[in-house]
Protein backbone atom coordinates (compact mmCIF):
# COMPACT_ATOMS: atom_id res chain seq x y z
CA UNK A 1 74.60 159.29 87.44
CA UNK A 2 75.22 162.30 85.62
CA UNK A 3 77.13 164.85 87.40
CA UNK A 4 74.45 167.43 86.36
CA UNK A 5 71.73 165.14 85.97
CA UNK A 6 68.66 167.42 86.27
CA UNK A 7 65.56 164.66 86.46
CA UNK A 8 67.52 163.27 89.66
CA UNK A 9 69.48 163.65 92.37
CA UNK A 10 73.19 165.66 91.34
CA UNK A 11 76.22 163.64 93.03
CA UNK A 12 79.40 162.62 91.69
CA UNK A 13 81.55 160.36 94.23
CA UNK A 14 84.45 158.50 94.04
CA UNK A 15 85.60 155.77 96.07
CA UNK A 16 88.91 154.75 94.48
CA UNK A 17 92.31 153.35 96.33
CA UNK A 18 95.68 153.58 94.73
CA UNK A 19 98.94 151.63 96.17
CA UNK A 20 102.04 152.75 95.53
CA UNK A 21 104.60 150.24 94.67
CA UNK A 22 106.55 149.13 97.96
CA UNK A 23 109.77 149.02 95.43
CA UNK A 24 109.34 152.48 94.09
CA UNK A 25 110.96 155.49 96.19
CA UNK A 26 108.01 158.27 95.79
CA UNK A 27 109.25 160.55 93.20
CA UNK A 28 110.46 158.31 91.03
CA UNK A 29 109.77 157.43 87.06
CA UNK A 30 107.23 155.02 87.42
CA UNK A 31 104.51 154.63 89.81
CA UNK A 32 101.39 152.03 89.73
CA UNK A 33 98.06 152.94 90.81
CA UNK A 34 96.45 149.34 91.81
CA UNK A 35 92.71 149.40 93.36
CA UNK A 36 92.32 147.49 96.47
CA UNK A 37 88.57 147.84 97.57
CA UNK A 38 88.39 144.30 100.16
CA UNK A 39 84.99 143.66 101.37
CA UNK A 40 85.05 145.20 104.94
CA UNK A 41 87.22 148.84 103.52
CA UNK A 42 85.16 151.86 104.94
CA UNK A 43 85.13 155.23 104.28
CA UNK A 44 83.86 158.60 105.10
CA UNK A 45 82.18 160.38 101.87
CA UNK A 46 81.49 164.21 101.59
CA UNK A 47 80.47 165.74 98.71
CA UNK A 48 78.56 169.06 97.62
CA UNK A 49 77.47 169.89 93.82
CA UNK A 50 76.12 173.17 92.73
CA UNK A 51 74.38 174.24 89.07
CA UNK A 52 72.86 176.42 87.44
CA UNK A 53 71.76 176.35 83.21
CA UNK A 54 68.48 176.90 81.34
CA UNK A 55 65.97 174.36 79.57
CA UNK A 56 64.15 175.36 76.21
CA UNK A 57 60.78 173.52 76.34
CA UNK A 58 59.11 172.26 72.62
CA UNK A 59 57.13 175.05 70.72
CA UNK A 60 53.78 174.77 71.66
CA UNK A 61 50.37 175.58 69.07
CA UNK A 62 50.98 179.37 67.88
CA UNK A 63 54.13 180.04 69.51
CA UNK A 64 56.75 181.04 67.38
CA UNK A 65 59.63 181.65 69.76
CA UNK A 66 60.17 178.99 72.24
CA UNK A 67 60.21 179.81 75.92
CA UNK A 68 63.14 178.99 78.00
CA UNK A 69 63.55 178.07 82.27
CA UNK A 70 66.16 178.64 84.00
CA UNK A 71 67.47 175.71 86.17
CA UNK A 72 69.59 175.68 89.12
CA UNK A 73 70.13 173.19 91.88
CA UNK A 74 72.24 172.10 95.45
CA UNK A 75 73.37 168.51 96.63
CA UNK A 76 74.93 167.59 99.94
CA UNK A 77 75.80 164.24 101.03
CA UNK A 78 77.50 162.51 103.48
CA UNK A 79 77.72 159.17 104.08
CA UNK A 80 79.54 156.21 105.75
CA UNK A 81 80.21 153.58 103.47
CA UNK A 82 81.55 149.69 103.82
CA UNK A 83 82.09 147.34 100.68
CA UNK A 84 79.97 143.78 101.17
CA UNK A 85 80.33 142.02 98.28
CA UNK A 86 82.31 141.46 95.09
CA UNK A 87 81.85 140.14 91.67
CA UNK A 88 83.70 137.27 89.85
CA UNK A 89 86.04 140.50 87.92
CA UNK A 90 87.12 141.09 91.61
CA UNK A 91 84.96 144.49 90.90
CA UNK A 92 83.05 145.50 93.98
CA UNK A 93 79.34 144.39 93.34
CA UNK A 94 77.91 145.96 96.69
CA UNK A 95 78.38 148.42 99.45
CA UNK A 96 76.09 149.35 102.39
CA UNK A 97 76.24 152.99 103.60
CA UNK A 98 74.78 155.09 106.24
CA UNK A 99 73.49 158.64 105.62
CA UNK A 100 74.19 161.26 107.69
CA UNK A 101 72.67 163.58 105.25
CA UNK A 102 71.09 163.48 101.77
CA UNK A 103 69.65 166.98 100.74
CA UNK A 104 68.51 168.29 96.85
CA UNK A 105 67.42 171.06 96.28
CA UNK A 106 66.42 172.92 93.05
CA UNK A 107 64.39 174.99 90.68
CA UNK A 108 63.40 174.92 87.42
CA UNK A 109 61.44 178.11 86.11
CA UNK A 110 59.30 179.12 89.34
CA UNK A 111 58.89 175.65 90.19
CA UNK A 112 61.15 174.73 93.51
CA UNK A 113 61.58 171.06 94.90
CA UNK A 114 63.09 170.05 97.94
CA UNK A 115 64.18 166.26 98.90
CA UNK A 116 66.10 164.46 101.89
CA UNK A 117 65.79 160.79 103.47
CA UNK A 118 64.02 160.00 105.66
CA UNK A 119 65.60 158.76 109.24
CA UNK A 120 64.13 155.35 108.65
CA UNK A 121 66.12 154.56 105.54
CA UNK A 122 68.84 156.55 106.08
CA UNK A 123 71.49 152.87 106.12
CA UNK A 124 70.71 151.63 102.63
CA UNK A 125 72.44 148.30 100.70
CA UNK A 126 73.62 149.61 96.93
CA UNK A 127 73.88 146.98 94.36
CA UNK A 128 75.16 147.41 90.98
CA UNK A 129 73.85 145.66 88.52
CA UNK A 130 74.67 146.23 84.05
CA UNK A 131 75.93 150.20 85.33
CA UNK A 132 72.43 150.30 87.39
CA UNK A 133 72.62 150.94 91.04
CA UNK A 134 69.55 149.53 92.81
CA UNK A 135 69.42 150.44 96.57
CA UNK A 136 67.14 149.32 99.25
CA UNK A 137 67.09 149.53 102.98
CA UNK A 138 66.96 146.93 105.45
CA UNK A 139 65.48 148.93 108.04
CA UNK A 140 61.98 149.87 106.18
CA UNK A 141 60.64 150.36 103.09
CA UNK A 142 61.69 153.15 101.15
CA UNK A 143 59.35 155.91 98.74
CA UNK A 144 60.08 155.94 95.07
CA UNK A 145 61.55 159.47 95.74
CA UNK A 146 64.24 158.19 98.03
CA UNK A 147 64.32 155.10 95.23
CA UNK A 148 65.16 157.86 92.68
CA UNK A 149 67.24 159.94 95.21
CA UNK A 150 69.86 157.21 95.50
CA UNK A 151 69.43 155.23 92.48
CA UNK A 152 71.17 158.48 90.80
CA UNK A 153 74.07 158.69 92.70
CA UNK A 154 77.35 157.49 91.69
CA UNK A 155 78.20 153.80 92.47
CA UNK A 156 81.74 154.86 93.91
CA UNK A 157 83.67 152.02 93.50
CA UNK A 158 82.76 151.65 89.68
CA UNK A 159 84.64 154.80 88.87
CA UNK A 160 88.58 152.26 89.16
CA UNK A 161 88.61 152.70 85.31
CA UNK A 162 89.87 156.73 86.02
CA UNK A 163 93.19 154.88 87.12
CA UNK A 164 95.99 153.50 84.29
CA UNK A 165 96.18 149.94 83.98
CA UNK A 166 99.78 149.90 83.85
CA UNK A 167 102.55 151.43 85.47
CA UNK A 168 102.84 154.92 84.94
CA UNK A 169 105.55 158.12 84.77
CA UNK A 170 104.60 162.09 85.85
CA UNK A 171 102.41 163.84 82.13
CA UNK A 172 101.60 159.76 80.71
CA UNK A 173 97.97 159.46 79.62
CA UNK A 174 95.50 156.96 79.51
CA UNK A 175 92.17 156.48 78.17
CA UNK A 176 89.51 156.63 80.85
CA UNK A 177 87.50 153.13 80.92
CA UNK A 178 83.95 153.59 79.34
CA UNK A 179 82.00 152.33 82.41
CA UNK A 180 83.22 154.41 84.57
CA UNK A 181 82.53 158.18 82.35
CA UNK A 182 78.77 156.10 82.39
CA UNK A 183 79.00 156.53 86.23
CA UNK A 184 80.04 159.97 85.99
CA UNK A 185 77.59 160.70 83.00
CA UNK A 186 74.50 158.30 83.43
CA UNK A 187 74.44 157.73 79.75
CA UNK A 188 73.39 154.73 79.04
CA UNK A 189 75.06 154.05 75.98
CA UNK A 190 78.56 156.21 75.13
CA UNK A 191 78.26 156.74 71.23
CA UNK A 192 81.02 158.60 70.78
CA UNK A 193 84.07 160.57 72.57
CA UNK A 194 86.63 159.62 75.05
CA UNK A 195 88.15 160.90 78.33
CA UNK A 196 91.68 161.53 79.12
CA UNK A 197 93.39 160.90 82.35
CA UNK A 198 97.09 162.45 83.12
CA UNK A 199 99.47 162.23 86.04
CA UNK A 200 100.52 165.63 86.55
CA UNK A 201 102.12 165.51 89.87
CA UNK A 202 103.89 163.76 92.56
CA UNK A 203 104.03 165.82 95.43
CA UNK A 204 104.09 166.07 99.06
CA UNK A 205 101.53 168.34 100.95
CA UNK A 206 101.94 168.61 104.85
CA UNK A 207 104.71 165.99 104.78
CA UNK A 208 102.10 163.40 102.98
CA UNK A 209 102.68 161.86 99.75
CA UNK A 210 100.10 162.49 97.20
CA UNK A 211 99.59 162.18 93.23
CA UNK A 212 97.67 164.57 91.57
CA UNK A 213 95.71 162.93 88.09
CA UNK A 214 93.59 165.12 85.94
CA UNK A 215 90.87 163.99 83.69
CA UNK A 216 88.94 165.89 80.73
CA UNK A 217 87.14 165.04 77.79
CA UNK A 218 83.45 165.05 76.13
CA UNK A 219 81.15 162.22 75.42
CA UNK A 220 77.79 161.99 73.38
CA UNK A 221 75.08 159.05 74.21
CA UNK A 222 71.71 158.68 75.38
CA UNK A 223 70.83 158.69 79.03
CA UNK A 224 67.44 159.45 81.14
CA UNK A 225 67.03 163.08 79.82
CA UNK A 226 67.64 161.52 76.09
CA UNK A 227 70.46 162.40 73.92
CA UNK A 228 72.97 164.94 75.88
CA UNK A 229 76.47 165.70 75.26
CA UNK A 230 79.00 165.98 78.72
CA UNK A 231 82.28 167.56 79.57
CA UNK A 232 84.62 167.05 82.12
CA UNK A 233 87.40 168.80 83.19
CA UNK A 234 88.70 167.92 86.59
CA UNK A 235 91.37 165.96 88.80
CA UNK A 236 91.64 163.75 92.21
CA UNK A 237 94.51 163.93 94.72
CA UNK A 238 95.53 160.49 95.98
CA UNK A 239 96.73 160.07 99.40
CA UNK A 240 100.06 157.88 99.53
CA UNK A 241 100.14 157.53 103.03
CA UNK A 242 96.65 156.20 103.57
CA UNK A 243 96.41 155.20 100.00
CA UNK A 244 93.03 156.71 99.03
CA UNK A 245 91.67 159.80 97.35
CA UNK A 246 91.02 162.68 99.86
CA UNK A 247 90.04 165.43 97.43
CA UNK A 248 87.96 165.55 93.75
CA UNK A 249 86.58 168.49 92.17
CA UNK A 250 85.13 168.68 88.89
CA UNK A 251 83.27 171.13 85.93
CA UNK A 252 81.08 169.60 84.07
CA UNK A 253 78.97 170.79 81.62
CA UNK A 254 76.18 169.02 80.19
CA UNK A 255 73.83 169.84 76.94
CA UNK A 256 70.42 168.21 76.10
CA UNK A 257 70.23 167.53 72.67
CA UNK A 258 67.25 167.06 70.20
CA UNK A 259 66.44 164.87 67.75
CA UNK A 260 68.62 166.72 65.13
CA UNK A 261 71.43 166.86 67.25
CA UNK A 262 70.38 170.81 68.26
CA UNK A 263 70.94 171.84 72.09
CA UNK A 264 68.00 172.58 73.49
CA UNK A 265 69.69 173.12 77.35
CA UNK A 266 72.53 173.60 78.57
CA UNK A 267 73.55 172.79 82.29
CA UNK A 268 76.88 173.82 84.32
CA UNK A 269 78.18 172.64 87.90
CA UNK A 270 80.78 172.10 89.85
CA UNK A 271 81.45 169.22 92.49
CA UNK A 272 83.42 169.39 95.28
CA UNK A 273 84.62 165.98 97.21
CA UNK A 274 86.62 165.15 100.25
CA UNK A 275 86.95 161.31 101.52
CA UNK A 276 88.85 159.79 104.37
CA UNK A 277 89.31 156.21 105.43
CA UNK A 278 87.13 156.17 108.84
CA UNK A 279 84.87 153.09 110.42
CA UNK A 280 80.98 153.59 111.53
CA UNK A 281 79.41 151.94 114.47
CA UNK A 282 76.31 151.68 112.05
CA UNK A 283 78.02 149.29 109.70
CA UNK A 284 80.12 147.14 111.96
CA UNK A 285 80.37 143.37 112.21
CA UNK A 286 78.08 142.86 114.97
CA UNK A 287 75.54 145.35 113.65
CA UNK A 288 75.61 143.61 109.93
CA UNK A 289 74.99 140.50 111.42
CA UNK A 290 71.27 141.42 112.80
CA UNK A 291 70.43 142.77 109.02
CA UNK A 292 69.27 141.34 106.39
CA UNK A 293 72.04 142.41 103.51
CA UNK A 294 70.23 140.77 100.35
CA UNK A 295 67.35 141.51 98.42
CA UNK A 296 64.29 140.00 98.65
CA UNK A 297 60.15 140.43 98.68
CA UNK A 298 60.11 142.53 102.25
CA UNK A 299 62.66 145.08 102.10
CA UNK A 300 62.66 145.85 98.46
CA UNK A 301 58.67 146.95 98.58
CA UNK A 302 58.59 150.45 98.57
CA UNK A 303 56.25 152.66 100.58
CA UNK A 304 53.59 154.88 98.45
CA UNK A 305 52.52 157.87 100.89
CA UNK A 306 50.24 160.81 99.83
CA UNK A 307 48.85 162.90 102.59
CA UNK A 308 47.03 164.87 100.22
CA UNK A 309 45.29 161.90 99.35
CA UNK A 310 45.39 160.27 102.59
CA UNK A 311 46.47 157.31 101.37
CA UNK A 312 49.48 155.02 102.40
CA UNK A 313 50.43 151.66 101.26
CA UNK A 314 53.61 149.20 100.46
CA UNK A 315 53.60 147.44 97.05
CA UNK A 316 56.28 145.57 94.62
CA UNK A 317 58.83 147.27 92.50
CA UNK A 318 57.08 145.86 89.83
CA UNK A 319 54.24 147.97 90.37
CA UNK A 320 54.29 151.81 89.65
CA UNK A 321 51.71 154.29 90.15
CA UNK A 322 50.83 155.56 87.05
CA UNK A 323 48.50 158.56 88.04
CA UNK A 324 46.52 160.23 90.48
CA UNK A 325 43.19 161.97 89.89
CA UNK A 326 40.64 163.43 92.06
CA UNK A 327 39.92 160.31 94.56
CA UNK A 328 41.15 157.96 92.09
CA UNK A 329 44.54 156.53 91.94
CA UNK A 330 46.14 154.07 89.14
CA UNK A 331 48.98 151.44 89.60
CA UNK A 332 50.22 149.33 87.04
CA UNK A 333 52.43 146.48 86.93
CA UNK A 334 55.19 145.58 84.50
CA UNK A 335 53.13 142.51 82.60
CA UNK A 336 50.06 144.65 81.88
CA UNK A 337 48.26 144.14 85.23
CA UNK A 338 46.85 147.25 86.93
CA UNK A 339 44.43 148.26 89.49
CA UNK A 340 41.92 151.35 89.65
CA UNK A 341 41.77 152.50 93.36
CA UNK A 342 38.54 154.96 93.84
CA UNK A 343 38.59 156.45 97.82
CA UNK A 344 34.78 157.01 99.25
CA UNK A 345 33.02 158.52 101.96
CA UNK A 346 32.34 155.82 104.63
CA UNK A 347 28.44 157.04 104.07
CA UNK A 348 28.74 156.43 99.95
CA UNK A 349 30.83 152.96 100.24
CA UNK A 350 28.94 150.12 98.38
CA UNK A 351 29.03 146.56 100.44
CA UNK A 352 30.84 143.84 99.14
CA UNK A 353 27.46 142.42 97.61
CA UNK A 354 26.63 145.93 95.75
CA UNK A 355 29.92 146.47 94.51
CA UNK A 356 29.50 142.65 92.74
CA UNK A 357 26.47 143.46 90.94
CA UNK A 358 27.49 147.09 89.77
CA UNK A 359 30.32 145.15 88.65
CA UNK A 360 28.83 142.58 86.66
CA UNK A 361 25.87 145.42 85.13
CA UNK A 362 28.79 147.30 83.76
CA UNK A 363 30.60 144.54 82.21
CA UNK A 364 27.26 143.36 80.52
CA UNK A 365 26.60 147.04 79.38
CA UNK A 366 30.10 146.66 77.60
CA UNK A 367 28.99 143.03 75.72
CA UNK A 368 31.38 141.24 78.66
CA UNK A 369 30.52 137.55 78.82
CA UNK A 370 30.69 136.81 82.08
CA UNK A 371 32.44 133.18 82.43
CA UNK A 372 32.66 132.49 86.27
CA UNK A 373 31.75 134.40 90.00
CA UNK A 374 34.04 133.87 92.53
CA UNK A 375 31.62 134.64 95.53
CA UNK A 376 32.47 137.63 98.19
CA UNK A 377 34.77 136.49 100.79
CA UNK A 378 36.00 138.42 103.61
CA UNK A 379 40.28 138.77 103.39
CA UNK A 380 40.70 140.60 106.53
CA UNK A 381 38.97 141.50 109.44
CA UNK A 382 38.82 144.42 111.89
CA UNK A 383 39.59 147.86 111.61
CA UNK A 384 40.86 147.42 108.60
CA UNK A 385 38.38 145.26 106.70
CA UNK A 386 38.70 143.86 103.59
CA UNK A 387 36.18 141.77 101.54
CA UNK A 388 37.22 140.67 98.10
CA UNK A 389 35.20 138.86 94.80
CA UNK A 390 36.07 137.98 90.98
CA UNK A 391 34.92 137.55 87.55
CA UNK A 392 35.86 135.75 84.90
CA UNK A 393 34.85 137.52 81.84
CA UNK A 394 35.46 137.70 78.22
CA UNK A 395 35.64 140.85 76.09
CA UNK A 396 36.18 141.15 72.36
CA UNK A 397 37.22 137.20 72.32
CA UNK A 398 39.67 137.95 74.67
CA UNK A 399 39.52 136.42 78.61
CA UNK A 400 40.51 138.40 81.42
CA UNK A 401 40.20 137.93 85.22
CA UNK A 402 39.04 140.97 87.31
CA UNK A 403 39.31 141.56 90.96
CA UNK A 404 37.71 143.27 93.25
CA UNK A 405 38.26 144.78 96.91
CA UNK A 406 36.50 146.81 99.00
CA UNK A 407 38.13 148.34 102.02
CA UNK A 408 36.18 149.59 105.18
CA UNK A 409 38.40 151.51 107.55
CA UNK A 410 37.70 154.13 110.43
CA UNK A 411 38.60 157.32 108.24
CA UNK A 412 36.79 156.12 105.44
CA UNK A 413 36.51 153.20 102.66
CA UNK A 414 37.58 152.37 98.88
CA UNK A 415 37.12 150.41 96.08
CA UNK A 416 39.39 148.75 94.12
CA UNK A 417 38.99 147.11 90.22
CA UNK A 418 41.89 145.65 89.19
CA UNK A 419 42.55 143.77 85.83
CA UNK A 420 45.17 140.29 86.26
CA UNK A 421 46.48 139.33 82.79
CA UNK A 422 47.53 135.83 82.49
CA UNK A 423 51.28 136.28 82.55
CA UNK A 424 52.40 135.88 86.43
CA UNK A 425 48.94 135.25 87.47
CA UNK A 426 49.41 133.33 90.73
CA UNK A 427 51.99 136.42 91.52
CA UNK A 428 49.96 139.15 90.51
CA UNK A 429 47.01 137.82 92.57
CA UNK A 430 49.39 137.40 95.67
CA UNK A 431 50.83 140.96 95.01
CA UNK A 432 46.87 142.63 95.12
CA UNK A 433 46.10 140.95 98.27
CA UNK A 434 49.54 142.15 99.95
CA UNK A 435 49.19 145.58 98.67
CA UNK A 436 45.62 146.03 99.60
CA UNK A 437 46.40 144.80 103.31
CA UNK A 438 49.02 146.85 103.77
CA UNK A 439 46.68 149.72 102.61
CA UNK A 440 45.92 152.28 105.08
CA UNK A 441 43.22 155.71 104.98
CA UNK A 442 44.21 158.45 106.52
C-alpha cells in the first residue's frame, strides 16, 4: 500500500531479517544482509503514520476556480505476526497475524471517518498474490471495510528487495527492487524512477550491533487513486544481535496527478515503526492446528451489515454491492449477474403467488416472451421463511433466467429480483440461495 494512500488504510511495515556473516568481525569492510523469514519466525509489529495534504476536486458547471479539501489522517497498528507459507522463489507467500489494534482515522474537507476491527476478525491469514494482499479470517466473516482496511497494508515480508543482493561495504548503494517500492507505494505499475538504498553505518547502540541503511528516491505509476508521483526519504536500523529490524521511519510525500501530468493533491506523512522478535499464544502450534489456514467458500464470504437499513447478510467476494437507495439495495456479481433487493412492511409484502404474477405482467408490459415457470417452492422454513420461483424469458432476442425470492421474517419481509446470466450459472444460482439464507431483517 501506499504509505499515504488516502482511499485506504495508511501503514507502511516492514518485516525484514538481515544475518551478518559468521566470518565477518562487525565493523569490518564487507558485510551481507541475507533474509531468513522460515515459516514459523514471529514477530511483534508497531507502527503509527500521521498526514496531512489537500485534494483539488474537478471544476464543476460555472465554477471557474476549483475548490480545494484539506486532508489529514492517523494509523495505529499492532500486530503479532507468524510466516505460514512460502513460494517456490523461497519468498514468503503467507503470514497469519493477530491484531491487537487496527485504528484509521481521518478527514477530508468536513467529512471525518473513523475505522477499527472488529474483535471477531481481529487473527486474519494474509496472502500475497501478483503484489495483492488478500486477507481473510478464520474466525468469521469479515465486512468489506475491514476487507479494505487490511488489504492496504503493507505485505511485510515483500519489502526483502530494500536489502543489497551482494555483499556490501559502509556508503555502497544499491538499487531498491521494484516490487518492493510497489509495497511501499501501491502503484500498480512503476513507470518510471528508482529508489536508492545506502549503508551508512555500522554501529553499536547499548552494546548491540546494528546497521543503519537509508533509502530515498521518487517513482511515477498508476495505483488506486490513478496516476500519483511518491517520495521517500527514510532509513531502518537492523539489529545484529537478534538479526532483525527494530526501528523504520519514513517521509513520504505523495502527489495525485491528472491526466496531463498536473498535481491536483498533494499528501505528506511520516511513519514511525518499531519491531521485535516475540511469540503469541494466538498463533502457536497447537492453536493453528484447530484453524482452518487456507482459503475457501466459508471463511472468505464477507459479512454485509447496515443498521440503517436493517439489513445483514454473508455473500461471495464475487459479489459487491453496488448501491443502496431508499429500501432498495443492489448487488452485482463479477459475470454480469445481479440482484435487486426491495425491503417491505410485513403488512405490504406480496405472497409468493402475487409476487409471480406481478412478475410475469411486467415482463409482458416490456414485450418479454416468457419461455418457462418454474413453480413457487418454499427454500426455507420458519422464522426465517423463504419461498422462491423463476422465469425463463426472452427480451430483445436475447434469453435470460430471472429469480425470484421472497423473504418473510419477524421484523419484516423483502423481495428479491435477480437476473442469472449464463456464464457460471449453476454457481450463481447456488450463490442466491446461500446469500438469501443467510439474510437477516433487523
Amino acid at each position: 500500500m501506499s504509505v499515504l494512500h488516502i482511499r485506504g488504510h495508511i501503514g507502511l511495515v516492514t518485516a525484514t531479517l538481515i544475518f551478518w556473516a559468521p566470518a565477518l568481525a562487525f565493523g569490518q569492510e564487507q558485510v551481507r544482509l541475507v533474509e531468513a523469514l522460515p515459516p514459523g519466525a514471529q514477530y511483534n509489529v508497531s507502527c503509527r503514520v500521521d498526514v496531512t495534504g489537500s485534494l483539488t476536486l474537478p471544476l464543476e458547471k460555472g465554477q471557474t476556480t476549483p475548490k480545494t479539501l484539506a486532508v489529514s489522517g492517523t494509523s495505529v497498528i499492532d500486530y503479532h505476526e507468524r510466516v505460514l507459507t512460502l513460494n517456490p522463489q523461497q519468498h514468503v507467500k503467507t503470514t497469519i497475524r493477530m491484531y491487537r489494534k487496527l485504528d484509521f482515522e481521518r478527514k477530508v474537507g468536513d467529512q471525518r471517518q473513523s475505522t477499527t476491527l472488529r474483535p471477531e476478525v481481529r487473527r486474519m491469514v494474509i496472502l500475497r498474490q501478483n503484489q495483492v494482499e488478500v486477507p481473510f479470517s478464520p474466525d468469521g466473516p469479515m465486512t468489506w471495510n475491514e476487507l479494505d482496511l487490511v488489504r492496504t497494508d503493507v505485505f511485510t515480508p515483500a519489502l526483502v528487495g530494500l536489502l543489497p543482493a551482494q555483499a556490501v561495504k559502509l556508503n555502497d548503494r544499491w538499487q531498491a527492487a521494484a516490487y518492493s517500492i510497489q509495497e511501499l507505494t501501491d502503484l500498480d505499475k512503476i513507470e518510471e524512477g528508482i529508489v536508492t538504498c545506502q549503508l551508512d553505518q555500522l554501529t553499536k547502540v547499548n552494546g548491540r550491533r546494528q546497521a543503519r541503511v537509508s533509502f530515498k528516491g521518487a517513482v511515477r505509476g498508476v495505483g488506486e487513486d490513478g496516476p500519483t508521483r511518491h517520495t521517500l526519504d527514510g532509513y531502518l536500523l537492523f539489529d545484529a544481535e537478534s538479526n532483525h529490524i527494530s526501528y523504520v521511519t519514513v517521509r513520504g510525500t505523495q502527489q495525485l496527478l491528472d491526466k496531463d501530468g498536473k498535481t491536483v493533491g498533494k499528501i505528506e506523512g511520516t511513519f514511525v515503526l518499531t519491531r521485535r522478535p516475540e511469540a503469541s499464544k494466538d498463533l502457536s502450534d497447537a492453536v493453528l492446528r484447530t484453524l482452518k489456514l487456507e482459503p475457501n467458500e466459508d471463511n472468505t464470504q464477507l459479512l454485509y451489515d447496515n443498521p440503517e437499513l436493517g439489513l445483514r447478510f454473508l455473500h461471495p467476494r464475487r459479489w459487491r454491492v453496488a448501491g443502496v437507495r431508499g429500501q432498495q439495495l443492489g448487488l452485482d456479481e463479477n459475470s454480469g449477474s445481479g440482484l435487486l433487493l426491495t425491503l417491505e412492511p410485513l403488512k405490504e409484502l406480496p405472497t409468493a403467488a402475487q409476487f409471480l404474477q406481478e412478475s410475469r405482467t411486467y415482463l409482458e408490459q416490456q414485450k418479454a416472451k416468457i419461455l418457462r415457470v418454474d413453480p413457487v417452492r418454499q427454500l426455507q422454513g420458519g422464522a426465517k421463511a423463504v419461498d422462491q420461483f423463476a422465469l425463463e424469458v426472452e427480451i430483445g432476442g436475447q434469453k435470460a433466467l430471472m429469480n425470484y425470492f421472497v423473504l418473510r421474517q419477524a421484523k419484516g419481509g423483502a423481495t428479491i429480483a435477480a437476473r442469472v446470466q449464463p456464464a457460471q450459472q449453476n454457481l450463481i444460482l447456488q450463490d442466491l440461495e446461500k446469500i438469501v439464507k443467510s439474510m437477516q431483517i433487523q
